[in-house]
Structures are given as C-alpha cells and as structure tokens.
C-alpha atoms as a PDB file:
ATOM      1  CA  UNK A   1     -21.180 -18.868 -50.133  1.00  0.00           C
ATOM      2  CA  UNK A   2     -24.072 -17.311 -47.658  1.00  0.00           C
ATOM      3  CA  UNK A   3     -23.902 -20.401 -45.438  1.00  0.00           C
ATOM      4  CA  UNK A   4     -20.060 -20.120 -45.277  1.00  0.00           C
ATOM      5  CA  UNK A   5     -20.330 -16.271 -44.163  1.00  0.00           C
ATOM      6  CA  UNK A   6     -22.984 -17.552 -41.982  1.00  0.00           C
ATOM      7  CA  UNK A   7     -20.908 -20.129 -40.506  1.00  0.00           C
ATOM      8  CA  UNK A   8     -17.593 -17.811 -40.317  1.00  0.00           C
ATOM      9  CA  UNK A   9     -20.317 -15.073 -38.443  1.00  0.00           C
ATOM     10  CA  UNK A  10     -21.025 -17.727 -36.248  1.00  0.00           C
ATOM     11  CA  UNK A  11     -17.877 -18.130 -35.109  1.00  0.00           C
ATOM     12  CA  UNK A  12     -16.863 -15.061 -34.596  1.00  0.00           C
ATOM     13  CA  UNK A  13     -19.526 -14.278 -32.387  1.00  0.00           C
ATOM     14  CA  UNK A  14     -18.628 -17.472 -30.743  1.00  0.00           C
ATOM     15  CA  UNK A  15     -15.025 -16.527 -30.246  1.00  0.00           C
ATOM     16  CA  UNK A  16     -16.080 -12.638 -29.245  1.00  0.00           C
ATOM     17  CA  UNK A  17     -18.481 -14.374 -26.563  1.00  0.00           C
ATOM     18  CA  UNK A  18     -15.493 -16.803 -25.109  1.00  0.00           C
ATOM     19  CA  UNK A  19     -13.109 -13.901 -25.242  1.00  0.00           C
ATOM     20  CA  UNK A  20     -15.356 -11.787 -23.123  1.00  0.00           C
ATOM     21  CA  UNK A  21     -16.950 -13.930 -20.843  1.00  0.00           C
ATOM     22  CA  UNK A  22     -13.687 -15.702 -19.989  1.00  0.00           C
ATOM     23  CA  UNK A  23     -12.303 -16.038 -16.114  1.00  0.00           C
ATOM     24  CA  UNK A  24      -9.026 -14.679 -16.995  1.00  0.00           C
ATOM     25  CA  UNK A  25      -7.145 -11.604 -18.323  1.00  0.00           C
ATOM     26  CA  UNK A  26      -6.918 -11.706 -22.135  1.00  0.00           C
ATOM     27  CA  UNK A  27      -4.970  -9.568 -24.137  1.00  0.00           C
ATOM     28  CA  UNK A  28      -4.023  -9.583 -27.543  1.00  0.00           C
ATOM     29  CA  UNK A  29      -0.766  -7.876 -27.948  1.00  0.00           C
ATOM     30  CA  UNK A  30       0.952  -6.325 -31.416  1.00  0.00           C
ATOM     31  CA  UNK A  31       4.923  -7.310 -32.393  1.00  0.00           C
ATOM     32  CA  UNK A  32       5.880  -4.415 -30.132  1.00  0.00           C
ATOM     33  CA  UNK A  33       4.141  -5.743 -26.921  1.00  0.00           C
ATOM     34  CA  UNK A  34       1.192  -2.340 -27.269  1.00  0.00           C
ATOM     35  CA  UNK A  35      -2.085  -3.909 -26.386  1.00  0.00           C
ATOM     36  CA  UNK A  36      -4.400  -4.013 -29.617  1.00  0.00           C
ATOM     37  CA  UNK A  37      -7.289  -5.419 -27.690  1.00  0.00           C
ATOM     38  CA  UNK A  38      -8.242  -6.623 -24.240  1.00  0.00           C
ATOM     39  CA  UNK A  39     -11.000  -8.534 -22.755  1.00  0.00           C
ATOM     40  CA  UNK A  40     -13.780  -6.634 -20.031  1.00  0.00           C
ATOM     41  CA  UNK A  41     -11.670  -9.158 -17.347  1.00  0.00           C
ATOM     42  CA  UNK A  42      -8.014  -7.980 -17.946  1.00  0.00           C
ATOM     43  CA  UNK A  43      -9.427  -4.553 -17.747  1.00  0.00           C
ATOM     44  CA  UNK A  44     -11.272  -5.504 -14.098  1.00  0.00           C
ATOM     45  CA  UNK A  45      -8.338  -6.847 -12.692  1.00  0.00           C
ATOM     46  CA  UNK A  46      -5.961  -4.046 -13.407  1.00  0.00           C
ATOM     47  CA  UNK A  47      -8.421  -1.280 -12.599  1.00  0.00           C
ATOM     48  CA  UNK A  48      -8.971   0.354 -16.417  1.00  0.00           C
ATOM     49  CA  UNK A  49     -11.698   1.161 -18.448  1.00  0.00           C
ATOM     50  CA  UNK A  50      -8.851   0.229 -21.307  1.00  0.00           C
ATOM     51  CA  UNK A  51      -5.934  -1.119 -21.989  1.00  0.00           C
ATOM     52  CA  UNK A  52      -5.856  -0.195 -25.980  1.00  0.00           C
ATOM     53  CA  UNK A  53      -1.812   1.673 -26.845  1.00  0.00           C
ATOM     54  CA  UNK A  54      -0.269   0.230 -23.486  1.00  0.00           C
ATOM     55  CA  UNK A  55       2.529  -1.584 -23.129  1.00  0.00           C
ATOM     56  CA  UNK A  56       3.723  -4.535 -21.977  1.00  0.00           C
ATOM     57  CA  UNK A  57       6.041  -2.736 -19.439  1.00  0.00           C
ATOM     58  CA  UNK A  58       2.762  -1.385 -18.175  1.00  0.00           C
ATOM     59  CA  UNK A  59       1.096  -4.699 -17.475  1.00  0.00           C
ATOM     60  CA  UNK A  60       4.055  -5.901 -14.601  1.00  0.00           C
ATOM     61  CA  UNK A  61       6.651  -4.307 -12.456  1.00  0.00           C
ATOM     62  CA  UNK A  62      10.348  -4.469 -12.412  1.00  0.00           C
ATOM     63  CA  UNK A  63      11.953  -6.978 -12.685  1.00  0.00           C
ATOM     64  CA  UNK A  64       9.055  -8.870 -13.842  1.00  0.00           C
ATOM     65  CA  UNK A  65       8.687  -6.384 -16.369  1.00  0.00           C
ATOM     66  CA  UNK A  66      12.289  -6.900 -17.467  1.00  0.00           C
ATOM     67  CA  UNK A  67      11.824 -11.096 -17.710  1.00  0.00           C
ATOM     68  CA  UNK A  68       8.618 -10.781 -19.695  1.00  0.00           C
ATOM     69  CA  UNK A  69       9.881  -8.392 -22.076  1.00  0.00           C
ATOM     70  CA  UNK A  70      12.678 -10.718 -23.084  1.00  0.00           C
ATOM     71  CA  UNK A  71      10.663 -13.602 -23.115  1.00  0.00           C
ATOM     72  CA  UNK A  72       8.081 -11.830 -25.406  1.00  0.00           C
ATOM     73  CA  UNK A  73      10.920 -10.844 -27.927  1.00  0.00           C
ATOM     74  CA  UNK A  74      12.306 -14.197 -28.006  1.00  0.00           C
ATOM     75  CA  UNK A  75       8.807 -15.279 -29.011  1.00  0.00           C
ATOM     76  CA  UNK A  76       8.164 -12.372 -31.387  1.00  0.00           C
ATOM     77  CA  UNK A  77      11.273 -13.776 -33.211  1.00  0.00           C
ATOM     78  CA  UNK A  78       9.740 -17.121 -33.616  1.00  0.00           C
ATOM     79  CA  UNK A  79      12.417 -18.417 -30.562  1.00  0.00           C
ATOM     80  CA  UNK A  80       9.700 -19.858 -28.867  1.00  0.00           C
ATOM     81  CA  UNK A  81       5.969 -20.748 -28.645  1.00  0.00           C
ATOM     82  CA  UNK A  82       4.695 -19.657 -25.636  1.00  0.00           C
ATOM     83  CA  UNK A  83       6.422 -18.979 -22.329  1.00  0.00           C
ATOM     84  CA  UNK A  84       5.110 -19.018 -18.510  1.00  0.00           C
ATOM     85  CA  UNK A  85       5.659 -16.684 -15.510  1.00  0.00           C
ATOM     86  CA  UNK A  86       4.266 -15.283 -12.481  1.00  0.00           C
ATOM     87  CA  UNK A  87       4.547 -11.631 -12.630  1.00  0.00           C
ATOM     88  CA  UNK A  88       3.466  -8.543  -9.747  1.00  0.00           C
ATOM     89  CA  UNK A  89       1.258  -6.334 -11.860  1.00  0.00           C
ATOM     90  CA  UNK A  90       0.340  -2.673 -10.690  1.00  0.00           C
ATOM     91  CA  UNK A  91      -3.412  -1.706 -10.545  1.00  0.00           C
ATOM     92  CA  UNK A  92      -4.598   1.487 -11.716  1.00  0.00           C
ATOM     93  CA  UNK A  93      -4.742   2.141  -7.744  1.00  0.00           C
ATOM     94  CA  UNK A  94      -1.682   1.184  -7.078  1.00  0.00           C
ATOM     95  CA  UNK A  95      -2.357  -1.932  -5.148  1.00  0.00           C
ATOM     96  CA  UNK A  96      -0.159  -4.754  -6.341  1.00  0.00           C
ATOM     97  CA  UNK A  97      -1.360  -7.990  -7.333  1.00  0.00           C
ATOM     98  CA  UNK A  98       0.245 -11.053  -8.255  1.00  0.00           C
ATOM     99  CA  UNK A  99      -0.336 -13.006 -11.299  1.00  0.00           C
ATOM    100  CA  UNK A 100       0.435 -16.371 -13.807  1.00  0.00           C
ATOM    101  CA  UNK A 101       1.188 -14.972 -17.546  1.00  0.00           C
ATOM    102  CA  UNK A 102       0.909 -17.230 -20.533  1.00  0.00           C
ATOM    103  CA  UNK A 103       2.024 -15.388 -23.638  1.00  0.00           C
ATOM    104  CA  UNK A 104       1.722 -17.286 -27.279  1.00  0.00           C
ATOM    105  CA  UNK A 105       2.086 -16.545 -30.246  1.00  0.00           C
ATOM    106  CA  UNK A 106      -0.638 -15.980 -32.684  1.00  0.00           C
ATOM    107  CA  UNK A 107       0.586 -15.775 -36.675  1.00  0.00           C
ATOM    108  CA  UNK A 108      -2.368 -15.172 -38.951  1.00  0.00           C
ATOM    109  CA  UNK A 109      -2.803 -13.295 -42.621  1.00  0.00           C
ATOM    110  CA  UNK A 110      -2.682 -10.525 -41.087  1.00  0.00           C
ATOM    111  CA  UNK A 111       0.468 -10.123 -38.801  1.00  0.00           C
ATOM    112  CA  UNK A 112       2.336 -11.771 -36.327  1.00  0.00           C
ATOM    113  CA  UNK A 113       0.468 -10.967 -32.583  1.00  0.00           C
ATOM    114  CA  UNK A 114       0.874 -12.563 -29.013  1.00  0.00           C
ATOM    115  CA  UNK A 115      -1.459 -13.675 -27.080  1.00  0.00           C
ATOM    116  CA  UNK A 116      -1.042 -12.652 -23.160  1.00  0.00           C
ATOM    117  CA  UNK A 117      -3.329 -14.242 -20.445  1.00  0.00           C
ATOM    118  CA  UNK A 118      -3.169 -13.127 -16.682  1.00  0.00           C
ATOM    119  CA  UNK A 119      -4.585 -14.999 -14.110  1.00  0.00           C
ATOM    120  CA  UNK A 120      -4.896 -13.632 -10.014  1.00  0.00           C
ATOM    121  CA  UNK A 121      -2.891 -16.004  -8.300  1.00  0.00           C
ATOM    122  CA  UNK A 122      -2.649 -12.669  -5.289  1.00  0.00           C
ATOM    123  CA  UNK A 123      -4.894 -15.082  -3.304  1.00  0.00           C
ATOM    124  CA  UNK A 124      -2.740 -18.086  -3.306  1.00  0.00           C
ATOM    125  CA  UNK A 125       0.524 -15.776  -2.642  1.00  0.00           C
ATOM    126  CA  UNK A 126      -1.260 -14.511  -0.055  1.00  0.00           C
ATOM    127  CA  UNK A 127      -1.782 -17.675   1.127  1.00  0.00           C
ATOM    128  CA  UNK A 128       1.748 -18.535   0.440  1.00  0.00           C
ATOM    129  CA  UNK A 129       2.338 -15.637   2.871  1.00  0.00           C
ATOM    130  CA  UNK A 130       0.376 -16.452   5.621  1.00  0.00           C
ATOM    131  CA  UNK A 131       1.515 -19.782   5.683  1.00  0.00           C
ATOM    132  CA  UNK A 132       5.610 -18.598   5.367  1.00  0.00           C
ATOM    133  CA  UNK A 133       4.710 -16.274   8.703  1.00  0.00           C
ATOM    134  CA  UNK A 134       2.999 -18.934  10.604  1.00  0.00           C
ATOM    135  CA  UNK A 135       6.060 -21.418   9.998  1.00  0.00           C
ATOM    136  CA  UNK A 136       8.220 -18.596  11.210  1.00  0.00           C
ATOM    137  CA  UNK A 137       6.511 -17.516  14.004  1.00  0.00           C
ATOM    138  CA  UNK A 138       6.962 -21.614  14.975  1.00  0.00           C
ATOM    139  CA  UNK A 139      10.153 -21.699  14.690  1.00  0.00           C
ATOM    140  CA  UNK A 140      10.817 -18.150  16.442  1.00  0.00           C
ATOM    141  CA  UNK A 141       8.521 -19.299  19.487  1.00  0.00           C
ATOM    142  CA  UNK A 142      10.475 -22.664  19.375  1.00  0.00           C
ATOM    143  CA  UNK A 143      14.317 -20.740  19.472  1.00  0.00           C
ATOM    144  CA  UNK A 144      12.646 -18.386  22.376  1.00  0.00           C
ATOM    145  CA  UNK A 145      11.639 -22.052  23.963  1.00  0.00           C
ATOM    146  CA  UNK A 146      14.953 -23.725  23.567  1.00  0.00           C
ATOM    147  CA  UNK A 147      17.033 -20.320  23.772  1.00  0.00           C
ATOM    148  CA  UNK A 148      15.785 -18.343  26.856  1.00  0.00           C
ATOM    149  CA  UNK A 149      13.660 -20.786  28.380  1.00  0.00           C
ATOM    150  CA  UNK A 150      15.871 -23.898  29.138  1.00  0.00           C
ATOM    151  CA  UNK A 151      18.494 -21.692  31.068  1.00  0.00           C
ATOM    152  CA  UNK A 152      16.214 -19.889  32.729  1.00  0.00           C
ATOM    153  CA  UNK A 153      14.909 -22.888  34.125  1.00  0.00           C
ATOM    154  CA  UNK A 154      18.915 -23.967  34.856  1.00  0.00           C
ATOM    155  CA  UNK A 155      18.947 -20.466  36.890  1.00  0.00           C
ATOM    156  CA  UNK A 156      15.719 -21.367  38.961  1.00  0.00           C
ATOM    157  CA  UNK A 157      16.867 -24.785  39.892  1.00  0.00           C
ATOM    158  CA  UNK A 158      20.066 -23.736  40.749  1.00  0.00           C
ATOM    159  CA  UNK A 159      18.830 -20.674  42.722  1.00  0.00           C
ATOM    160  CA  UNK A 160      16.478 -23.005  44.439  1.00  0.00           C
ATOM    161  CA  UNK A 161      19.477 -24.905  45.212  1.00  0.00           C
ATOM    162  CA  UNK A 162      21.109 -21.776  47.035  1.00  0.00           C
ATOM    163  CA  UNK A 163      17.807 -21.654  48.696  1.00  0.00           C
ATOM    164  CA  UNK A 164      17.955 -25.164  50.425  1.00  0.00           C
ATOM    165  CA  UNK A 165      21.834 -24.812  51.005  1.00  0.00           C
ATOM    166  CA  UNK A 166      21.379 -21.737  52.712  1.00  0.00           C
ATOM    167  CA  UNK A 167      18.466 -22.882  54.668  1.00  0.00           C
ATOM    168  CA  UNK A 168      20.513 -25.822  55.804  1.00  0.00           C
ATOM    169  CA  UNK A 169      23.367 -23.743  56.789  1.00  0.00           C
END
C-alpha cells in the first residue's frame, strides 16, 4: 500500500510539474466554464496574477466569446469531445492577442471538468497581417501602374505629337 501512495505521489508531482512548466495556457475549467485552476503560463499570457472564479466569457472577446461558449456547452453535455478555435483574448492591459483553444473534456470521480488550452498564435496573425498588407500594397501600386500611368503616357505621346505637328507647321 506505501509503494502505491508512493507511486500515485509520484505522479502527481509529475503531472503538477508538466502542468506548470508547460509552453501553453492551461486551464482547468468547472461545468459552468469558472476557472478552478490555471497554470503560471495562462496567467502570463493574459496579464493576471489569477484566473481562479473567472469565466469563460472572460478568457475571449465577442464573438469569439459567443462560439466558445456554445461549443463548451455542447461538450459539457457529452455532444462532443473536444473542439478547436482561434479566439482574440483581452489582456489584463487591454492589448488583444490572438490565440488557438483546445477545450476537452475531462470526466473523473469527482465531476465532469474541461480542459481549455490557449496557445499565442498573435505572432503568426501578425504575420498573417503583414503579409495581407504587402500583397495589397502590390496590387494597389500595380492598379496606380496600369490605371494612371498607361494614359498618362498616351497624353505625353500624343502631346509630343502636337509638339512635332506644330513645329512642322
């Protein structure tokens, strides 16, 4: 029986140690969507010292908020396993970030909970961005090009035109 508690200790601590150290946002969420515990991470990237009796509506904005609530009900109600989006989240500064969310669902003795993981994706939308203005700035320079430039190189050659017919006259 000791080694068994030892071996169920060890795990814990092994589990507590993932859970803390990990990369990502982790939150474990009750049947309502209130947070019941989050990892150091989650609490970085949104700008808290804790998370503990927020919501889910807290955790995105509209109309993300909206989406993810209905997806987390629908897997609250056994509906579904898991379910994937990219939400905007607010930080406690109110700088908006962008994120992938991965909720699950976690049955044990002990209640039914979800499990909700956040990743930063802001990067790559900025990225995204960046890349979206450069192609538009392309095509903007290339519609000024074909737009404005072409007859106003008709009007020169034709003025220049004038210019020789005149001179000849």
């Amino acid at each position: 029986a000791d080694q068994a508690q030892q071996q169920v200790r060890v795990e814990e601590e092994r589990f507590r140690t993932l859970f803390e150290r990990a990369g990502v946002g982790i939150a474990l969420l009750d049947v309502e969507g209130g947070v019941v515990e989050c990892n150091a991470t989650l609490c970085q990237m949104l700008g808290f010292d804790s998370l503990r009796g927020r919501g889910l509506a807290e955790l995105s904005t509209d109309p993300f908020a909206d989406t993810e609530r209905a997806l987390f009900r629908s897997l609250m109600r056994g509906e579904r396993d898991q379910y994937t989006l990219e939400v905007r989240y607010l930080r406690a500064g109110g700088d908006l970030g962008w994120g992938g969310v991965t909720g699950s669902m976690l049955a044990s003795a002990s209640g039914r909970y979800a499990i909700r993981i956040l990743s930063d994706i802001s990067p790559k939308r900025l990225a995204q961005v960046a890349h979206f203005q450069e192609t538009e700035r392309r095509l903007m320079s290339t519609e000024l090009h074909d737009a404005v430039s072409q007859p106003l190189a008709g009007i020169f050659y034709r003025l220049q035109l004038v210019e020789q017919l005149q001179a000849r006259d």
